[in-house]
C-alpha atoms as a PDB file:
ATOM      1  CA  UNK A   1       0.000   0.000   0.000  1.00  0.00           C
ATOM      2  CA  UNK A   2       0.863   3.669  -0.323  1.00  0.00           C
ATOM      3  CA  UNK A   3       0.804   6.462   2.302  1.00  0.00           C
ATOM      4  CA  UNK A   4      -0.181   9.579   1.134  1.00  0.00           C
ATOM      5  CA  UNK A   5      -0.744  11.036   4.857  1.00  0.00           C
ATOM      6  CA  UNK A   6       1.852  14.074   5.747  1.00  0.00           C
ATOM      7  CA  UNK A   7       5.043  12.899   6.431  1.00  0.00           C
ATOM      8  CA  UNK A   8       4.585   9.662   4.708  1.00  0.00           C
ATOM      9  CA  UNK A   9       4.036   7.993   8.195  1.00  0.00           C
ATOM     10  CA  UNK A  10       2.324   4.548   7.989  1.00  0.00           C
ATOM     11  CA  UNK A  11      -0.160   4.043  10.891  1.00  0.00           C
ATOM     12  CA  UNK A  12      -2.364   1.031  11.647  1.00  0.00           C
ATOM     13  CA  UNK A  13      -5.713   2.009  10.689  1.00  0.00           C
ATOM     14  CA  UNK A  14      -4.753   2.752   6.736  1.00  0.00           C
ATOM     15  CA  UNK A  15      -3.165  -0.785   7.225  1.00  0.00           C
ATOM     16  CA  UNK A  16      -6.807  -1.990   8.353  1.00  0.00           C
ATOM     17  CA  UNK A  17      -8.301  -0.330   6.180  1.00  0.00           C
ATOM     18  CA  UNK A  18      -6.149  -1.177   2.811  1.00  0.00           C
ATOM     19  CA  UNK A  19      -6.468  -4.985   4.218  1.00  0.00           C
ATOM     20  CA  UNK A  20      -9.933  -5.120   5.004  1.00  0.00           C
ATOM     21  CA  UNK A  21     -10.941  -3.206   1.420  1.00  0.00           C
ATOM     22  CA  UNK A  22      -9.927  -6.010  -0.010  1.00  0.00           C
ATOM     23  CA  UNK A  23     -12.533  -8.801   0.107  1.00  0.00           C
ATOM     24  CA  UNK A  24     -14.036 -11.030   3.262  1.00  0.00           C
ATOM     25  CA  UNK A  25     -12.422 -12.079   6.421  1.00  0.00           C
ATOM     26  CA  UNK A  26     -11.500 -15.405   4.837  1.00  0.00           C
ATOM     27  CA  UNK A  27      -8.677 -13.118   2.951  1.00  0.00           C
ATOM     28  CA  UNK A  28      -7.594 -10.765   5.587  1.00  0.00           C
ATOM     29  CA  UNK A  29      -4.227 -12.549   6.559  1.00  0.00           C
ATOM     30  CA  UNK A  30      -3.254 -13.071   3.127  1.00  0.00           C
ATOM     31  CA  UNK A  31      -4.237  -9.490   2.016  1.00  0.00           C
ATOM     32  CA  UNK A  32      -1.973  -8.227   5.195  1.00  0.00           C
ATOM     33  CA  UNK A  33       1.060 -10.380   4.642  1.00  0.00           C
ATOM     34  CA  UNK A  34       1.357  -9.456   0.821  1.00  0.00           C
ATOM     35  CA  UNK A  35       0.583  -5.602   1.264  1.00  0.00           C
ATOM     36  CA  UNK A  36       3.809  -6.158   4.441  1.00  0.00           C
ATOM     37  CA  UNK A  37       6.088  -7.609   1.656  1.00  0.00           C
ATOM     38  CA  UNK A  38       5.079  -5.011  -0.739  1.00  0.00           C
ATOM     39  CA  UNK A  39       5.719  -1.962   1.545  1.00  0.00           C
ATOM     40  CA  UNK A  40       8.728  -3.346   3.140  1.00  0.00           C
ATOM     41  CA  UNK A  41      10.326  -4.872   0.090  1.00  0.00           C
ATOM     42  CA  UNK A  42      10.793  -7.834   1.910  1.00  0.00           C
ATOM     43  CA  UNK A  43      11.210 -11.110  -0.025  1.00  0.00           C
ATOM     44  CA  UNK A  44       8.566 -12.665   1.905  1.00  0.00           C
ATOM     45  CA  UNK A  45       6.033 -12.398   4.952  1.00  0.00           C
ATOM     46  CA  UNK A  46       4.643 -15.041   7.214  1.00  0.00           C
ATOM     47  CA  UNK A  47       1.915 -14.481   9.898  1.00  0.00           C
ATOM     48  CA  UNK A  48       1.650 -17.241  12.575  1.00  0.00           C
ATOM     49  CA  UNK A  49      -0.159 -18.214  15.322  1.00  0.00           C
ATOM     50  CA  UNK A  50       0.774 -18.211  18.612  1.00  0.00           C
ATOM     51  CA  UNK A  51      -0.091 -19.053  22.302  1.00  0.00           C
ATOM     52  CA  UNK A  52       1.763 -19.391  25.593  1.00  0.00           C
ATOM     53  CA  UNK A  53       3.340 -22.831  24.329  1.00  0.00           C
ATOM     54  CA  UNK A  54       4.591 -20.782  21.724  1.00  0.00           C
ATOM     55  CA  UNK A  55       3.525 -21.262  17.848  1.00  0.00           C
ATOM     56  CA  UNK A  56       1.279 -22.917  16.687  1.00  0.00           C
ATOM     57  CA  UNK A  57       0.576 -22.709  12.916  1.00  0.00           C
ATOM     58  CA  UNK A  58       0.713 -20.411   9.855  1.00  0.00           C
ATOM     59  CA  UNK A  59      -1.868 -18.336   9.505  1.00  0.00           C
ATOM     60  CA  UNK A  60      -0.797 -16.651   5.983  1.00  0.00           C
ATOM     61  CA  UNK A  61       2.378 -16.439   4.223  1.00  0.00           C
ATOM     62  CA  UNK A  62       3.106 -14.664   0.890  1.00  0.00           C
ATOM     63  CA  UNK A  63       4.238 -16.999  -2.113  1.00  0.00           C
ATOM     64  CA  UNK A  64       7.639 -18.026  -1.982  1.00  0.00           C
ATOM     65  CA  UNK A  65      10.208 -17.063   0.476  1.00  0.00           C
ATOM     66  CA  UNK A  66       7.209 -16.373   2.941  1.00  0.00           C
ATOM     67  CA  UNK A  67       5.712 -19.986   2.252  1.00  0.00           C
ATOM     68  CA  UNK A  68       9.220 -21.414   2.777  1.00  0.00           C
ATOM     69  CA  UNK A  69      10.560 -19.561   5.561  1.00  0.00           C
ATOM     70  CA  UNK A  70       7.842 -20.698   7.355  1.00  0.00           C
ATOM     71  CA  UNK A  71       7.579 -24.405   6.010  1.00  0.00           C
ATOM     72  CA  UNK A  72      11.447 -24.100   7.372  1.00  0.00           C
ATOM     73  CA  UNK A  73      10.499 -23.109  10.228  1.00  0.00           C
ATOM     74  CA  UNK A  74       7.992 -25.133  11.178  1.00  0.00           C
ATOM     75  CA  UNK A  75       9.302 -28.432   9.896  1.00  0.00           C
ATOM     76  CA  UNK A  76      12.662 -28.068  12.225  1.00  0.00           C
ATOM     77  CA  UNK A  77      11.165 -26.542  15.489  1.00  0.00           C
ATOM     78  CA  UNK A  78      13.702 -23.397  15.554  1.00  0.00           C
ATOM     79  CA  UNK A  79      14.233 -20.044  14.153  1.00  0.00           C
ATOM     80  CA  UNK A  80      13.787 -16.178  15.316  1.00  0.00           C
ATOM     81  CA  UNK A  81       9.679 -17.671  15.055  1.00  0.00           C
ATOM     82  CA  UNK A  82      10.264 -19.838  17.813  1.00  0.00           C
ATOM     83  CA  UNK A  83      12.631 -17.498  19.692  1.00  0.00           C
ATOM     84  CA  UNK A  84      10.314 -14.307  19.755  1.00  0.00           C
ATOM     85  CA  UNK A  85       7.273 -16.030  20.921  1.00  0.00           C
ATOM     86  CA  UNK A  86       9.137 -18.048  23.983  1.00  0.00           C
ATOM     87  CA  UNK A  87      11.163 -14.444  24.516  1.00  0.00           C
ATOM     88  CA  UNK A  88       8.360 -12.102  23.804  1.00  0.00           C
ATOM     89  CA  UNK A  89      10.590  -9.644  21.998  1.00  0.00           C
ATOM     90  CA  UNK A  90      11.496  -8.999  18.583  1.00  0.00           C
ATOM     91  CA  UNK A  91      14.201 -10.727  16.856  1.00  0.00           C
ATOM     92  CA  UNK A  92      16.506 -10.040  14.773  1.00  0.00           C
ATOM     93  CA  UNK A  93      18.791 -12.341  11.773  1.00  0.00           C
ATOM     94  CA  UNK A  94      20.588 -10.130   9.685  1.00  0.00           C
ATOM     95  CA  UNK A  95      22.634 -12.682   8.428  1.00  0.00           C
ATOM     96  CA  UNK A  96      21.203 -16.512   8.728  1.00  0.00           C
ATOM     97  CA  UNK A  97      23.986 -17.996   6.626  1.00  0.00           C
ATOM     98  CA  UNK A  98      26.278 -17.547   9.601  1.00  0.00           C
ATOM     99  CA  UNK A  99      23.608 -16.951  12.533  1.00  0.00           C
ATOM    100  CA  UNK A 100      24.881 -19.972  15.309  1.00  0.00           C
ATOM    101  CA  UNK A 101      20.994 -19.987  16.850  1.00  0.00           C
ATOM    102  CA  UNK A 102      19.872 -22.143  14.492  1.00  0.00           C
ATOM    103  CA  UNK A 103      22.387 -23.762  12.973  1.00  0.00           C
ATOM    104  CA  UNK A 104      19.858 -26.182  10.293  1.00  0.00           C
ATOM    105  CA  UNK A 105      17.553 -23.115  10.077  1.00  0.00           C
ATOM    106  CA  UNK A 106      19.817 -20.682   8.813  1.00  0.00           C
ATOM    107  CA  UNK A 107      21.453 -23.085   6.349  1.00  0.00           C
ATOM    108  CA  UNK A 108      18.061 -24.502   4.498  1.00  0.00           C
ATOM    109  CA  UNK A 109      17.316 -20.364   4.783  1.00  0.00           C
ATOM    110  CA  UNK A 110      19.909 -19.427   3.279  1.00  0.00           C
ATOM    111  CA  UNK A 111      20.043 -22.647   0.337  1.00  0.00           C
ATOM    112  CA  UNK A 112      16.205 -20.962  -0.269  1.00  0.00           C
ATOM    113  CA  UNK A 113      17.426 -17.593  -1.235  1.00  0.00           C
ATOM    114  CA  UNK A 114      16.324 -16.215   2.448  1.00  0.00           C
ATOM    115  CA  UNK A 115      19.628 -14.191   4.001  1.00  0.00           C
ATOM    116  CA  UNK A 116      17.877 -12.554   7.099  1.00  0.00           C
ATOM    117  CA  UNK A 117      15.050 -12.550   8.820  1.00  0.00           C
ATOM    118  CA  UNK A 118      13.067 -10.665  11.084  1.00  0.00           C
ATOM    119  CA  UNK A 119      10.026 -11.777  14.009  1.00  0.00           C
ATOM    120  CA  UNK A 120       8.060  -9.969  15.840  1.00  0.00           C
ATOM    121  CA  UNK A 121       6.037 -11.305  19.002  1.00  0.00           C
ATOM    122  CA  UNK A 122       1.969 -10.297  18.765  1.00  0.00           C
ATOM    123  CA  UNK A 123       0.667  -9.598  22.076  1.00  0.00           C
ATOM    124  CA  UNK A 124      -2.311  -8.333  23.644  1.00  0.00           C
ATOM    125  CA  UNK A 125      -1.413  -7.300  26.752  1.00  0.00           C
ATOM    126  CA  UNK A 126       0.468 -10.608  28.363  1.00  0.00           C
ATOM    127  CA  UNK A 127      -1.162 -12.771  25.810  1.00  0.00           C
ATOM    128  CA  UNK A 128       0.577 -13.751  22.578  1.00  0.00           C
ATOM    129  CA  UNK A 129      -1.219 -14.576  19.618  1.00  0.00           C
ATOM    130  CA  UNK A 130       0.830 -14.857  17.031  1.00  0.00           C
ATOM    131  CA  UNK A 131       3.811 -13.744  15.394  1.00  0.00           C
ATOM    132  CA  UNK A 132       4.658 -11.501  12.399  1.00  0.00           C
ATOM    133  CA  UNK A 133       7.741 -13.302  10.188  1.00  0.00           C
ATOM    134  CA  UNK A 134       9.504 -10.956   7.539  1.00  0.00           C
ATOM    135  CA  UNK A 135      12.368 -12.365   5.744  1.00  0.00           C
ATOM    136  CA  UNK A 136      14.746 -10.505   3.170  1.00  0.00           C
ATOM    137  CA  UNK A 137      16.481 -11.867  -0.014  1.00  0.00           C
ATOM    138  CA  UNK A 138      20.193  -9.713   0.956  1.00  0.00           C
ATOM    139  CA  UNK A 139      22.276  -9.797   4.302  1.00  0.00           C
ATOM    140  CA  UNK A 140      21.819  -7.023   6.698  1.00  0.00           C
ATOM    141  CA  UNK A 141      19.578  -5.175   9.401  1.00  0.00           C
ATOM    142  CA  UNK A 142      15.831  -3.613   8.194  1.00  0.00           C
ATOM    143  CA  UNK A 143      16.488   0.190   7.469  1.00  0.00           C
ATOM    144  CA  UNK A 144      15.397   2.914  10.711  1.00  0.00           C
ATOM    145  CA  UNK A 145      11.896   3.678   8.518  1.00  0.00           C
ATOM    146  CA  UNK A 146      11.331  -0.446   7.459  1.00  0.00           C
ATOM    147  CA  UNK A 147      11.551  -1.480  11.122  1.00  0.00           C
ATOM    148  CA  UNK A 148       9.097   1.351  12.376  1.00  0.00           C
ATOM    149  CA  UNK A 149       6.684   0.497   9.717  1.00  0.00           C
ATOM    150  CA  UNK A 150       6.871  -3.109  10.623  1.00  0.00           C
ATOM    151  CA  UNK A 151       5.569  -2.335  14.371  1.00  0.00           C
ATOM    152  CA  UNK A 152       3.135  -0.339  12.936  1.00  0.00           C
ATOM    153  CA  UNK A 153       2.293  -3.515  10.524  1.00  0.00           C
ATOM    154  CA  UNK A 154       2.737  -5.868  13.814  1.00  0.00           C
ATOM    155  CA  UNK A 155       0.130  -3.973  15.805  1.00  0.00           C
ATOM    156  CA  UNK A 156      -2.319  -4.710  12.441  1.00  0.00           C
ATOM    157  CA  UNK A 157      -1.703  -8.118  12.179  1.00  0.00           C
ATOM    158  CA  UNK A 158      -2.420  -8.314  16.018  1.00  0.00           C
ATOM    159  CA  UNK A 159      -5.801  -6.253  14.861  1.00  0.00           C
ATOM    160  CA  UNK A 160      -6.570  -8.877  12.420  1.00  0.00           C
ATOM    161  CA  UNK A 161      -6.030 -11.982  14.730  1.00  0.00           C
ATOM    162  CA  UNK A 162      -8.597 -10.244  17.190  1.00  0.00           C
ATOM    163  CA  UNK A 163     -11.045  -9.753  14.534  1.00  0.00           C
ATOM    164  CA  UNK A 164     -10.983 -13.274  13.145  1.00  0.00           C
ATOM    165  CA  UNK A 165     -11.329 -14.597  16.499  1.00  0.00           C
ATOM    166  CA  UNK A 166     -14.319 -12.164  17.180  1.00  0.00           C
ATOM    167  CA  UNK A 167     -12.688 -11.101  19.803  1.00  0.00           C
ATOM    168  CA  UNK A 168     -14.443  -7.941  21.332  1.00  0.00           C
ATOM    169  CA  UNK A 169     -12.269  -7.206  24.435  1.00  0.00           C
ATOM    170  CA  UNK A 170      -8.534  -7.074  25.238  1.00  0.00           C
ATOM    171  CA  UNK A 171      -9.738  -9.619  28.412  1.00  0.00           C
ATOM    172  CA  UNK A 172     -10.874 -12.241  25.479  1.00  0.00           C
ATOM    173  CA  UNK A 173      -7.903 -12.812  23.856  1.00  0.00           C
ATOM    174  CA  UNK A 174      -6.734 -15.874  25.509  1.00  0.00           C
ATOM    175  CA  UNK A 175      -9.891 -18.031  25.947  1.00  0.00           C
ATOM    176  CA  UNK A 176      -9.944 -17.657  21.700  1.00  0.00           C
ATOM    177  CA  UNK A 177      -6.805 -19.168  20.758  1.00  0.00           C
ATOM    178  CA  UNK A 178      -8.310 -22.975  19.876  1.00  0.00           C
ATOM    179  CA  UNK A 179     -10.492 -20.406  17.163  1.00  0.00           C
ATOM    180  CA  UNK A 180      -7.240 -19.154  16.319  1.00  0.00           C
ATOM    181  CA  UNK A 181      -5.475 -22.426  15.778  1.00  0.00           C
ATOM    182  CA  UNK A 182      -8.186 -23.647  13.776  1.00  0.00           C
ATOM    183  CA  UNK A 183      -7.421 -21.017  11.175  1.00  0.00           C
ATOM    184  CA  UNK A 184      -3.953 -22.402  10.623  1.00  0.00           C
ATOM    185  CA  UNK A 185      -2.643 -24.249   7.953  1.00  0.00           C
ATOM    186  CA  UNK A 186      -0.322 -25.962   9.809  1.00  0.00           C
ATOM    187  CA  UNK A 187      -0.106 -27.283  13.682  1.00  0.00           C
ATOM    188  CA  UNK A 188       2.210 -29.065  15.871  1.00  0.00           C
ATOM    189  CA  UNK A 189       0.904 -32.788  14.436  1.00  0.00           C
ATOM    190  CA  UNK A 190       2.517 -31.765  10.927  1.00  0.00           C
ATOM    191  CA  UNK A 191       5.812 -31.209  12.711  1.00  0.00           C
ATOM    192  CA  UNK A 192       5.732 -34.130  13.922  1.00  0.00           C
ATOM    193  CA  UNK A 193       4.687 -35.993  10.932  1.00  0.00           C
ATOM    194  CA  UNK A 194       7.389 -34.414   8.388  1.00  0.00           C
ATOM    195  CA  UNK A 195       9.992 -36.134  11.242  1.00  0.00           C
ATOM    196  CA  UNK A 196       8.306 -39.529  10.645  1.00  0.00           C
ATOM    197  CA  UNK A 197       7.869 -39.001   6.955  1.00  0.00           C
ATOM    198  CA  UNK A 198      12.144 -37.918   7.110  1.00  0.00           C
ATOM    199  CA  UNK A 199      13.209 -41.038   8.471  1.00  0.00           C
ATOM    200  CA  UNK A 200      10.769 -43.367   6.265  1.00  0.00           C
ATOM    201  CA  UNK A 201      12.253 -41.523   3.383  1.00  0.00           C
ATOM    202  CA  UNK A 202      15.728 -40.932   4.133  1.00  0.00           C
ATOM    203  CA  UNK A 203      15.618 -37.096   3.601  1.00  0.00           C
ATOM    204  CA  UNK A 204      15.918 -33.823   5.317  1.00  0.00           C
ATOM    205  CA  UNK A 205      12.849 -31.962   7.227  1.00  0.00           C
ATOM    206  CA  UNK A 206      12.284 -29.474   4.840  1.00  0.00           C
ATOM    207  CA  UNK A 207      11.863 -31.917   2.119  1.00  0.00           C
ATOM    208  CA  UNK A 208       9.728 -34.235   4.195  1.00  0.00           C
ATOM    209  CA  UNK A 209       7.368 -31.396   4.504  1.00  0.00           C
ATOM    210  CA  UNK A 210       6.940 -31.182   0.483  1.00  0.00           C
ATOM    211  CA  UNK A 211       6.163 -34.712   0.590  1.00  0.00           C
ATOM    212  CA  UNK A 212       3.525 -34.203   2.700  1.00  0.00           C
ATOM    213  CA  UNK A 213       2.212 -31.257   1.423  1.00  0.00           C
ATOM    214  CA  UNK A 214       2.285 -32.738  -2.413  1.00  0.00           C
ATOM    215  CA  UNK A 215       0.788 -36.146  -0.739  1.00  0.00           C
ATOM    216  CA  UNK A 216      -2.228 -33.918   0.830  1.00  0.00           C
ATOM    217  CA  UNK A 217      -2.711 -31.565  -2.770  1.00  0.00           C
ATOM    218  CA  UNK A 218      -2.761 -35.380  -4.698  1.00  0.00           C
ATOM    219  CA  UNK A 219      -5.463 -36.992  -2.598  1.00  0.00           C
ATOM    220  CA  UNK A 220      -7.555 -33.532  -2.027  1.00  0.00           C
ATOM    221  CA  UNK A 221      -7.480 -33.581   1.789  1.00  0.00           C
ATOM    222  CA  UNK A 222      -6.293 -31.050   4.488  1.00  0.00           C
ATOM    223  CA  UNK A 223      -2.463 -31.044   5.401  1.00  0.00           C
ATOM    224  CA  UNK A 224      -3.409 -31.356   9.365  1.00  0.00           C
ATOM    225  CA  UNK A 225      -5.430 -34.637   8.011  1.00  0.00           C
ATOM    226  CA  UNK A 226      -2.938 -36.482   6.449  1.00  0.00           C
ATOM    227  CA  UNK A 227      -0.159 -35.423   9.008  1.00  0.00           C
ATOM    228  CA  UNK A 228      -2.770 -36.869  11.532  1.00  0.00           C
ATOM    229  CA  UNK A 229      -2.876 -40.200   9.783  1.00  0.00           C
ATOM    230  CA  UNK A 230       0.697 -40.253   9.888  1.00  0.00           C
ATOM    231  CA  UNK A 231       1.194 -40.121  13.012  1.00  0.00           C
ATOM    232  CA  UNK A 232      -1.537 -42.007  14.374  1.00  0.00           C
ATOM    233  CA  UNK A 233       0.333 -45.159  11.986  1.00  0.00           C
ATOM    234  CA  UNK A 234      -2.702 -44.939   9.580  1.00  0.00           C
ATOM    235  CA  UNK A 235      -0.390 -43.731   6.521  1.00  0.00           C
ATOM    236  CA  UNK A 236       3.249 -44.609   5.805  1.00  0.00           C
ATOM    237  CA  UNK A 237       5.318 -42.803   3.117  1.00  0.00           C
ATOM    238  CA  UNK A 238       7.586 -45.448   2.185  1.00  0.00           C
ATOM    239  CA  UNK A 239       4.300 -47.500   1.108  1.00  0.00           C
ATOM    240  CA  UNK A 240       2.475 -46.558  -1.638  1.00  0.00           C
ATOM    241  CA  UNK A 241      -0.681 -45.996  -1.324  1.00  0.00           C
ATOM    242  CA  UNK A 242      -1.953 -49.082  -2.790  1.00  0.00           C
ATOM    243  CA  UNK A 243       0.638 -51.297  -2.803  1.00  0.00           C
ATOM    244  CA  UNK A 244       3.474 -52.925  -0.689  1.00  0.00           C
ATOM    245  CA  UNK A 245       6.562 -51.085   0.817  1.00  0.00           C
ATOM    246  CA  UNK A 246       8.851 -49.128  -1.935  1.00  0.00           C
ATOM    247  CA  UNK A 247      11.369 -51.213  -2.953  1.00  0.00           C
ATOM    248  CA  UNK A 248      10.298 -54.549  -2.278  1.00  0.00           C
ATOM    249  CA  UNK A 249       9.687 -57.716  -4.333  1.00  0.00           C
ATOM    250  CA  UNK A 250       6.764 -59.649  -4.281  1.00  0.00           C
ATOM    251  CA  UNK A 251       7.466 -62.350  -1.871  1.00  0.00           C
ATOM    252  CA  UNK A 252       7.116 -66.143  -2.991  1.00  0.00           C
ATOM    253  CA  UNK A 253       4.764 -67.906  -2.176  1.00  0.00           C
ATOM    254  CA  UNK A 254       6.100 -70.514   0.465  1.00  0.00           C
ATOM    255  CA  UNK A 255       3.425 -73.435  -0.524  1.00  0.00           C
ATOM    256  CA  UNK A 256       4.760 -73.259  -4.652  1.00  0.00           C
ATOM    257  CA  UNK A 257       7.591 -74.917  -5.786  1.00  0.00           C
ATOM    258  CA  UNK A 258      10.351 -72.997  -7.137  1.00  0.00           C
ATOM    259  CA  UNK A 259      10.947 -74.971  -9.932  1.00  0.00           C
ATOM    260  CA  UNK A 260       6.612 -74.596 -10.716  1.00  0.00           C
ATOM    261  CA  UNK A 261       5.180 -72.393 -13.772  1.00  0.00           C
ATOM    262  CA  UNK A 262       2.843 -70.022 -12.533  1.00  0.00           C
END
């Protein structure tokens, strides 16, 4: 979005009101996280959900290095995410390639195109509800006017979290977060899943997460379904669907003689 008030100072209600001009509530978090890239020039935005545990899903994240940063993210269990929720401050990566915090984060970042990131805790009053995920294609700290606007874009995001929770008063933040979670695209049970789904295939987290994601897309279900049946035993990725284990040969049959035609 532009600002056209004087001094070119970006304040939350022209963020509201840009985000909610654009269609229903159903696109609200999208329509936030893309006009945030836009205005920051970030290379991507992600908006998550949060709760005292600390985070719980992705709400919205633009196409790209937003959808991968927090895939990333979320399929490892660390990254400035995970760190400004449990801290309840913002954090700051300038440089991921060579950020020690999160050693696997910051490399599968980096590999992505994503050189630093930025996270900033959503809170309403003590309670957290999300966070706010901004992540930059080049090295290097946000720029003095980039890092106001994205408080200003913080305090929106933690405008439109209220509102999709119907959330009328500061006091009924916290009893809304299951609403909240319900809204995410992905919750702890994927995380877990993409680790089974890693060691059935013999990859890395971050790919493990494709899989999954592909699987759900093929077979039309939810992402939060199939990672269910995963872990609950009822799916297994190194079985196809209809058929026996990769890799294997059908067994003989121990009755048959070797030496017997079919």
């Amino acid at each position: 979005m532009t600002d056209d008030r004087p001094g070119g100072r970006l304040v939350v209600a022209d963020v509201l009101a840009s985000v909610v001009s654009q269609g229903d509530r159903s696109i609200w978090a999208d329509a936030l996280v893309v006009d945030c890239q836009r205005h920051l020039g970030a290379a991507g935005v992600g908006l998550a959900v949060a709760d005292d545990s600390g985070p719980v899903g992705v709400l919205a994240a633009s196409r790209g290095a937003g959808q991968v940063g927090e895939d990333l993210q979320f399929a490892l269990g660390e990254g400035p995410c995970r760190l400004a929720a449990r801290d309840r401050r913002t954090v700051h990566a300038p440089d991921l390639a060579r950020d020690d915090r999160w050693v696997q984060f910051g490399r599968s970042a980096a590999e992505a195109g994503i050189a630093a990131a930025t996270s900033v805790p959503l809170q309403v009053g003590a309670v957290l509800v999300g966070v706010l995920d901004v992540y930059c294609g080049t090295p290097g700290p946000l720029a003095v006017e980039s890092a106001r606007d994205l408080v200003v874009y913080g305090q929106a995001a933690t405008a439109v979290l209220l509102l999709l929770a119907d959330v009328d008063e500061v006091g009924g933040a916290g009893g809304n977060a299951d609403v909240l979670a319900d809204l995410a695209d992905i919750r702890p049970v994927v995380h877990q899943a993409a680790g089974m789904v890693a060691v059935q295939l013999g990859m890395d987290l971050g790919e493990a997460l494709l899989e999954l994601r592909a699987r759900a897309f093929g077979a039309g279900r939810s992402l939060r379904d199939l990672a269910t049946d995963v872990v609950a035993r009822r799916t297994r990725f190194d079985v196809p669907p209809h058929g026996r284990p990769t890799g294997d040969t059908p067994s003989a049959d121990p009755e048959r003689n070797p030496d017997e035609h079919p």
